[in-house]
Protein backbone atom coordinates (compact mmCIF):
# COMPACT_ATOMS: atom_id res chain seq x y z
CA UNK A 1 13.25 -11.00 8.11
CA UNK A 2 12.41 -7.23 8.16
CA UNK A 3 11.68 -7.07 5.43
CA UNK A 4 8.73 -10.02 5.83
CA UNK A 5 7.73 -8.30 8.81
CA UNK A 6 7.14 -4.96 7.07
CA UNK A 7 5.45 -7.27 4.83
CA UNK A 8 3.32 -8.30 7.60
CA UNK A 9 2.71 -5.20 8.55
CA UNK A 10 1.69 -3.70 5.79
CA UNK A 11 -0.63 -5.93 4.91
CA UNK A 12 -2.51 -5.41 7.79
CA UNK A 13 -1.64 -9.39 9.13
CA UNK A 14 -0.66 -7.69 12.27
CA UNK A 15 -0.45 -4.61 14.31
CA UNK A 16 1.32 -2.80 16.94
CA UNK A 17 3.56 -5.67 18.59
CA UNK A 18 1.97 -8.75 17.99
CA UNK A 19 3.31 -11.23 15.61
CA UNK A 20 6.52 -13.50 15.54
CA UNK A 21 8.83 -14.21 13.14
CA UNK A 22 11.74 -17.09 12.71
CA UNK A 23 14.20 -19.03 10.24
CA UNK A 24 17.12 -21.56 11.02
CA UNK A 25 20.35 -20.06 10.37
CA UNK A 26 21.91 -23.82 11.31
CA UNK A 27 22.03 -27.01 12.93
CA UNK A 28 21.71 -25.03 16.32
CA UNK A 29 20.80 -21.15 15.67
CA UNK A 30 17.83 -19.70 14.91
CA UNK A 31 17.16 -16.33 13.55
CA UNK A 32 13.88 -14.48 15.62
CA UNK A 33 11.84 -10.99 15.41
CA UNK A 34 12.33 -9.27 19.37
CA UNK A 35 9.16 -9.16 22.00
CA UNK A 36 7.21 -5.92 22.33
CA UNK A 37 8.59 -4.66 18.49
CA UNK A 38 5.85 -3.50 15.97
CA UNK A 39 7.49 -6.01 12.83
CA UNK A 40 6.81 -2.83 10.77
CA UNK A 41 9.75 -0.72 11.96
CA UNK A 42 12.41 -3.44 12.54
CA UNK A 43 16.11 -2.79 11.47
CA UNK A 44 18.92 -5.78 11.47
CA UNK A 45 19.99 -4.89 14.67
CA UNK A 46 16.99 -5.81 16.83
CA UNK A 47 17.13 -9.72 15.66
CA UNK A 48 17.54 -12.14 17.60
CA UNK A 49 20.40 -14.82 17.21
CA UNK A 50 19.03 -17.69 19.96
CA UNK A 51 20.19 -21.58 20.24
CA UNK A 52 17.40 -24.35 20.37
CA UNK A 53 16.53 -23.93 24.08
CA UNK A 54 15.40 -20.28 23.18
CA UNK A 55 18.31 -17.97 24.97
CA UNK A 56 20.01 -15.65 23.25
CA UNK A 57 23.64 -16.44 21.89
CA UNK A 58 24.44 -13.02 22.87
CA UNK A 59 23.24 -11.86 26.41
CA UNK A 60 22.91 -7.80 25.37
CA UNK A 61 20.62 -8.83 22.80
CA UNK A 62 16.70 -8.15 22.80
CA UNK A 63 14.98 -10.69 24.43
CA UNK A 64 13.14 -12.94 21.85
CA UNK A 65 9.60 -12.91 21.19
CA UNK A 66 7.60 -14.72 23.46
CA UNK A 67 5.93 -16.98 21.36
CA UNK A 68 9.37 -18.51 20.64
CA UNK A 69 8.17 -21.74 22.79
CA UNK A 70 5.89 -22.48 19.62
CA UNK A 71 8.65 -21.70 17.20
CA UNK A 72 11.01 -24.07 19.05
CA UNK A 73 8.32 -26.94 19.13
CA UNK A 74 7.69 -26.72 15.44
CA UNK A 75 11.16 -26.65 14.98
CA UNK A 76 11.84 -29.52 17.41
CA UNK A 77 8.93 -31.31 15.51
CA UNK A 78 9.76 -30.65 11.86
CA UNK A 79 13.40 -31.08 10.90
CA UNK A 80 11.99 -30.02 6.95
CA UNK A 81 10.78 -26.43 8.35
CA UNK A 82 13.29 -23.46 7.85
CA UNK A 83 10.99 -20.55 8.61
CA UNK A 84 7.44 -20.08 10.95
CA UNK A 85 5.16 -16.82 10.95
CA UNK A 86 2.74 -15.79 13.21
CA UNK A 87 0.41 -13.05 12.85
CA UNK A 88 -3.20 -12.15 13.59
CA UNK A 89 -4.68 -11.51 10.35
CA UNK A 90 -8.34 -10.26 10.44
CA UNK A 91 -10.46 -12.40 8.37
CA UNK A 92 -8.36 -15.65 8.80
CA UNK A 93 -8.72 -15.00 12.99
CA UNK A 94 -12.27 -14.45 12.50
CA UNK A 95 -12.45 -18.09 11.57
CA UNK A 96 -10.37 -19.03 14.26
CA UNK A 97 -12.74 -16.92 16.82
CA UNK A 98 -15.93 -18.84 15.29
CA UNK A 99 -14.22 -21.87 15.58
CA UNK A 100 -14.30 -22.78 11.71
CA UNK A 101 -11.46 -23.82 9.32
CA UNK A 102 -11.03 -21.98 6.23
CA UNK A 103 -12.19 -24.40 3.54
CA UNK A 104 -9.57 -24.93 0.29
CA UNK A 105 -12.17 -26.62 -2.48
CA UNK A 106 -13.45 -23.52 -3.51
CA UNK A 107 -9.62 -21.97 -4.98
CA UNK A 108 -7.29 -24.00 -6.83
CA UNK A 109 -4.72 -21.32 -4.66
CA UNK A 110 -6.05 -22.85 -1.46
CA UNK A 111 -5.16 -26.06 -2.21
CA UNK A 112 -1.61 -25.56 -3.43
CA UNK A 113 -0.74 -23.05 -1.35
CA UNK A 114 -2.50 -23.61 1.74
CA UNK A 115 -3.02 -27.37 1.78
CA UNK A 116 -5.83 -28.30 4.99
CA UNK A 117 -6.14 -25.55 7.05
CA UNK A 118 -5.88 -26.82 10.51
CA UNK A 119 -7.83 -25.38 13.20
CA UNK A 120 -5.77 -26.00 16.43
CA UNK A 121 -7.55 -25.64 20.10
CA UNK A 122 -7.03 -22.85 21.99
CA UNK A 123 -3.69 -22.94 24.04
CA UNK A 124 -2.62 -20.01 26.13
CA UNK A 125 -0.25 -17.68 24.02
CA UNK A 126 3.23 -17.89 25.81
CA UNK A 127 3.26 -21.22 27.52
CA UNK A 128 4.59 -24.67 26.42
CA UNK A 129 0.56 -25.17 25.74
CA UNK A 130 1.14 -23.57 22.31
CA UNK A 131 3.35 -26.09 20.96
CA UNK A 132 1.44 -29.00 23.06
CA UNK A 133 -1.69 -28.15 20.83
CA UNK A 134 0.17 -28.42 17.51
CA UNK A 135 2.02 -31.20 17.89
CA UNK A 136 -0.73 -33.48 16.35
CA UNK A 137 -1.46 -31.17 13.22
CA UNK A 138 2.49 -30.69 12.43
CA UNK A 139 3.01 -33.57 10.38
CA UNK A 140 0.09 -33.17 7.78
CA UNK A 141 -0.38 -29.56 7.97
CA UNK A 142 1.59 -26.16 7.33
CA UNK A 143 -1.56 -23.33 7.41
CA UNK A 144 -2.87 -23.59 11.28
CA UNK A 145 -5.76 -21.40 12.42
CA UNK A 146 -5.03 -21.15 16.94
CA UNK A 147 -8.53 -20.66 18.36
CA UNK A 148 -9.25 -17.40 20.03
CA UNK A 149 -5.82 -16.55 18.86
CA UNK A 150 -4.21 -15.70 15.33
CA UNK A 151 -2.44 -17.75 12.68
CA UNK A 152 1.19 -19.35 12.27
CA UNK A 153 2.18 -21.10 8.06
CA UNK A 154 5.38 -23.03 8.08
CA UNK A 155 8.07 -22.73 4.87
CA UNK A 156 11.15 -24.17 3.40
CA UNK A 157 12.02 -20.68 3.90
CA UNK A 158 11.13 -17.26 5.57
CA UNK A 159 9.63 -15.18 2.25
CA UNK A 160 7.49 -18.54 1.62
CA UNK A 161 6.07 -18.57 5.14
CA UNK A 162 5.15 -15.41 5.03
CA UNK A 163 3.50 -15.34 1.82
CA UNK A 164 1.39 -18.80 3.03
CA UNK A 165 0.34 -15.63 5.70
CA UNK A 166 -0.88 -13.29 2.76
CA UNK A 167 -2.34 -15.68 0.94
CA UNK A 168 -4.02 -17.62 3.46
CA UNK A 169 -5.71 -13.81 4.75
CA UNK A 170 -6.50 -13.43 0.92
CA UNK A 171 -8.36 -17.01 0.73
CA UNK A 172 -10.46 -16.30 3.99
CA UNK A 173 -11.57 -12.91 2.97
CA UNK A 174 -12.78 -13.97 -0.20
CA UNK A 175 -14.31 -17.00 1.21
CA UNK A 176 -16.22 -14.63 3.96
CA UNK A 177 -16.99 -12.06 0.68
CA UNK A 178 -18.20 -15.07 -1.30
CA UNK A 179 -20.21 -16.60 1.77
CA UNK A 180 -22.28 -13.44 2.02
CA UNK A 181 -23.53 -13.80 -1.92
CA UNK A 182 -24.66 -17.30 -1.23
CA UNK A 183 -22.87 -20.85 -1.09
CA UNK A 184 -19.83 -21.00 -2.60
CA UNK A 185 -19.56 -23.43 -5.81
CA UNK A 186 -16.89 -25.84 -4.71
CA UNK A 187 -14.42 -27.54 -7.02
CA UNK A 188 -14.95 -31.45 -8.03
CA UNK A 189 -12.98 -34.22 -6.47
CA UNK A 190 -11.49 -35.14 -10.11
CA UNK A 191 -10.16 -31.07 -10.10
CA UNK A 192 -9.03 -31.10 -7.06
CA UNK A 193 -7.22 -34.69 -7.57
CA UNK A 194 -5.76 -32.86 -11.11
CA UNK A 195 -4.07 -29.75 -9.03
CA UNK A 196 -2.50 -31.73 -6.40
CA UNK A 197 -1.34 -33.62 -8.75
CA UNK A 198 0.44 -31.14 -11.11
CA UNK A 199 1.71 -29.01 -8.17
């Protein structure tokens, strides 16, 4: 988990303190970055070990980020997700501020990786709103856009979560790049069809 956040960091998919990161550990235990830490400069020692209702298994612990309402609804939700990342990654929260989805028929990468983008309404960051509004995309999505707000990819595991983040960043920058040149030449249907079904 530091290292994914350093990751993060580095990447420019966040700054300063914003950003979440978490992975199951068990049944009941979940593994989660600390509020008001820059993911950059974490060390083992500010994680936080919490149970499913959010508090902290051990009470001198950091307090846990507080976007871990969203975390715990996706969890809640999604029995198959091990690992969730959120971060505020320029180009992808562009879209997100425009109110536009990033499109995945224009790179095979999109599609594999990415799968539909979905582009949840806003929901204000901290509440039990966040995981209200992605309730409904959960099952047929792992790449959410959060209007006015960042992005959060799901994984089978931490390091696969977060690079859903770097690629999804990567897709929405070229996209924007590409955009600028003139309409991007989209994939067929029969392509498409042919990637999903090899991958």
């Amino acid at each position: 988990m530091v290292e994914c956040g350093r990751l993060l960091w580095q990447r420019n998919l966040l700054g300063a303190t914003e950003g979440n990161l978490s992975c199951r550990l068990g049944e009941d235990r979940l593994l989660c970055t600390p509020s008001g830490f820059s993911k950059g400069h974490l060390s083992p020692h500010d994680l936080v070990v919490i149970d499913l209702s959010g508090a902290p298994i051990d009470p001198n612990s950091l307090r846990p980020s507080s976007e871990i309402r969203m975390h715990l609804g996706i969890y809640q939700q999604c029995p198959h997700i091990e690992a969730v990342v959120h971060a505020h990654p320029l180009n992808a929260t562009a879209f997100a501020l425009a109110g536009k989805t990033i499109p995945i028929e224009f790179l095979p990468e999109a599609l594999v990786e990415l799968g539909p983008v979905a582009l949840v309404p806003f929901a204000m960051p901290g509440t039990d709103e966040v995981p209200d509004s992605l309730i409904p995309f959960l099952e047929r999505h792992r790449t959410f856009l959060l209007s006015n707000h960042g992005a959060v990819t799901t994984g089978g595991n931490l390091r696969e979560a977060t690079y859903r983040m770097e690629v999804l960043e990567r897709i929405a920058q070229i996209t924007t790049l590409s955009q600028a040149l003139g309409p991007p030449s989209s994939l067929s249907p029969a392509q498409l069809a042919r990637f999903e079904e090899a991958y």
